[in-house]
C-alpha atoms as a PDB file:
ATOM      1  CA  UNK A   1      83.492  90.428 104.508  1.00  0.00           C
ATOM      2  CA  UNK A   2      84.632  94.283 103.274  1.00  0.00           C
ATOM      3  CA  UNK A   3      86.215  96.709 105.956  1.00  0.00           C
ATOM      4  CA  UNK A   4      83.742  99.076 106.539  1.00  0.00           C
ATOM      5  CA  UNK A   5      86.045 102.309 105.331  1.00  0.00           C
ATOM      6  CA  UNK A   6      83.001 104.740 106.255  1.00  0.00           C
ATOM      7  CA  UNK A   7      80.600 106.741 104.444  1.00  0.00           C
ATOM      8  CA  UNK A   8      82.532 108.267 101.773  1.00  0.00           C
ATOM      9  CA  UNK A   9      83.218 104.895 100.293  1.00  0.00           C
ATOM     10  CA  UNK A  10      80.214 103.326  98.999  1.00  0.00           C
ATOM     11  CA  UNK A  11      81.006  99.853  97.968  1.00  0.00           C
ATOM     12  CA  UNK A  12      83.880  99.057 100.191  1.00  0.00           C
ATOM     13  CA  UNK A  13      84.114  95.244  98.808  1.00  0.00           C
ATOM     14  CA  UNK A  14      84.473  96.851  95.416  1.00  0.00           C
ATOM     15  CA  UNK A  15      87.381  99.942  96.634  1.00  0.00           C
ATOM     16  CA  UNK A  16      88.783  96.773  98.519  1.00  0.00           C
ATOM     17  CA  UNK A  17      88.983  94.541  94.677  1.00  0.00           C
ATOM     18  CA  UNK A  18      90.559  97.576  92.976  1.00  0.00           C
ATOM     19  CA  UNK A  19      92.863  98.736  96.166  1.00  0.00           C
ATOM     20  CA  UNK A  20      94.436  94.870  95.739  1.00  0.00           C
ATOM     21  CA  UNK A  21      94.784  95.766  91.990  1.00  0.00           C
ATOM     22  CA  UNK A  22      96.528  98.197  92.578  1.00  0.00           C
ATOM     23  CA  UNK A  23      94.500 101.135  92.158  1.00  0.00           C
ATOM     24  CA  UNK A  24      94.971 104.374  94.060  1.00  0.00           C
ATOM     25  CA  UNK A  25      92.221 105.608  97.082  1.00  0.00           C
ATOM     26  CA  UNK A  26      91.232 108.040  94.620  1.00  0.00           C
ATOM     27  CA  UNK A  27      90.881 105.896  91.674  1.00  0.00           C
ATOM     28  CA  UNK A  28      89.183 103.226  93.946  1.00  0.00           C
ATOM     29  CA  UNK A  29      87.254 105.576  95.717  1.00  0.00           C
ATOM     30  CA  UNK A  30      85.136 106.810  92.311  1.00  0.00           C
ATOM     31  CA  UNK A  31      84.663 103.791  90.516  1.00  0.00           C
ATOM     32  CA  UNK A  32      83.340 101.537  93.818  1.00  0.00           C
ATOM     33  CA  UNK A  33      81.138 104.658  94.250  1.00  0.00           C
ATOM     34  CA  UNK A  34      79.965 105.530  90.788  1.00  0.00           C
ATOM     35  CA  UNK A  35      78.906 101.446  90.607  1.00  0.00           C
ATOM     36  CA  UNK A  36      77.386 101.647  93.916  1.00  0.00           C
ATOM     37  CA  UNK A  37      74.867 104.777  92.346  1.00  0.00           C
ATOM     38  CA  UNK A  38      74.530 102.858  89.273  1.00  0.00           C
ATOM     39  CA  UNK A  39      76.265 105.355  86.780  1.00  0.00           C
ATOM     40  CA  UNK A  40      78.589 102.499  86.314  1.00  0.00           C
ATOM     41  CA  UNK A  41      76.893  99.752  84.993  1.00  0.00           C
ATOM     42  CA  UNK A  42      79.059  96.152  84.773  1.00  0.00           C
ATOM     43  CA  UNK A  43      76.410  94.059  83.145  1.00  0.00           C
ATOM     44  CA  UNK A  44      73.236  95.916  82.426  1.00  0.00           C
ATOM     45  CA  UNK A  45      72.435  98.534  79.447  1.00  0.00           C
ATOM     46  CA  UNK A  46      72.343 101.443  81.443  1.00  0.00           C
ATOM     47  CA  UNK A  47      75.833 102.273  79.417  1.00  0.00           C
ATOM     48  CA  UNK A  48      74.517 101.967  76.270  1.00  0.00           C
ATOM     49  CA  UNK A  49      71.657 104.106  76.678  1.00  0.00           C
ATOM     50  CA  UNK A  50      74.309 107.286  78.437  1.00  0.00           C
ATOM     51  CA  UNK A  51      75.533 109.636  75.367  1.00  0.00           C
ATOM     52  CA  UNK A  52      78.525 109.888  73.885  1.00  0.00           C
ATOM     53  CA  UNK A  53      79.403 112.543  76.027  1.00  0.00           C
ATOM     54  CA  UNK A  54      78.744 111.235  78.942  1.00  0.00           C
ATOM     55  CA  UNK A  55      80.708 108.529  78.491  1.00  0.00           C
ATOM     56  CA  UNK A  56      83.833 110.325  77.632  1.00  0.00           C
ATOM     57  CA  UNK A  57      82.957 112.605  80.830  1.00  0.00           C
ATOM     58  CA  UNK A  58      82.622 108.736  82.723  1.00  0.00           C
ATOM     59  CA  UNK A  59      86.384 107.715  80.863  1.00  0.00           C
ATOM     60  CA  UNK A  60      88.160 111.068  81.804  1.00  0.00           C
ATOM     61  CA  UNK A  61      86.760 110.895  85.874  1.00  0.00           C
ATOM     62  CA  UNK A  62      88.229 107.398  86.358  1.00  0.00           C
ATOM     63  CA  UNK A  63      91.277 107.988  84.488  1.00  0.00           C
ATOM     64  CA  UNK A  64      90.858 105.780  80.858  1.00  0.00           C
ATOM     65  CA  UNK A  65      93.552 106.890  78.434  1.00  0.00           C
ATOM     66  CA  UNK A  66      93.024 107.321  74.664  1.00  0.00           C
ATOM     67  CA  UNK A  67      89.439 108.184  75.488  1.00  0.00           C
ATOM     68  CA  UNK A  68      89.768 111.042  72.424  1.00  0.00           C
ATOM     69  CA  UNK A  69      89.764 108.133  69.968  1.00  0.00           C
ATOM     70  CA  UNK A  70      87.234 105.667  71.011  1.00  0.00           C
ATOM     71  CA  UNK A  71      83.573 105.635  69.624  1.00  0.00           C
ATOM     72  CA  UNK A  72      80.915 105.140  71.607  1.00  0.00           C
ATOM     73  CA  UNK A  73      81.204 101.244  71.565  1.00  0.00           C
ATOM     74  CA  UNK A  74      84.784 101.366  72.529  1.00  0.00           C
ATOM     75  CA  UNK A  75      84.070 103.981  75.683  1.00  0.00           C
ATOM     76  CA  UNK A  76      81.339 101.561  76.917  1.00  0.00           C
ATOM     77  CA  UNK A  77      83.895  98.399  77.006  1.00  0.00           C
ATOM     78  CA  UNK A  78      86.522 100.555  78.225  1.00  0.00           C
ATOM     79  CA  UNK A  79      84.627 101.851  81.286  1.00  0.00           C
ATOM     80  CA  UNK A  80      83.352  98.182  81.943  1.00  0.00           C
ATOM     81  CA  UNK A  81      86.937  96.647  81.709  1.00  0.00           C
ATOM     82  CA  UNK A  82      88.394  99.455  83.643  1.00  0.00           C
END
């Protein structure tokens, strides 16, 4: 069972999985929170219907590098492999 780590944190067992990677509280924080609200999506197609745009905005909050380059496609599997 996830440590409760309060109410910032929205998804503590996901913040725990990425904390173990290695991934700062910051870093952690966002992405266990943005997949808790659903802007996040690991398995659905609620990526592939966001923009462009919003994708990039997505890549540059939780930190994906090269973002600049990448087409839509490649934003969507970088933000679900991230």
């Amino acid at each position: 069972m996830a440590k409760d780590h309060g109410t910032q944190i929205k998804n503590d067992a996901v913040y725990e999985k990425l904390r173990d990677k290695g991934a700062s509280k910051e870093k952690a924080a966002r992405i266990a929170n943005a997949q808790a609200n659903g802007s996040l999506d690991s398995g659905g197609g609620k990526l592939e219907e966001r923009s462009k745009a919003e994708l990039y905005d997505e890549a540059r909050e939780i930190g994906i590098g090269g973002r600049s380059k990448m087409d839509k496609a490649a934003l969507v599997k970088a933000i679900r492999d991230h």
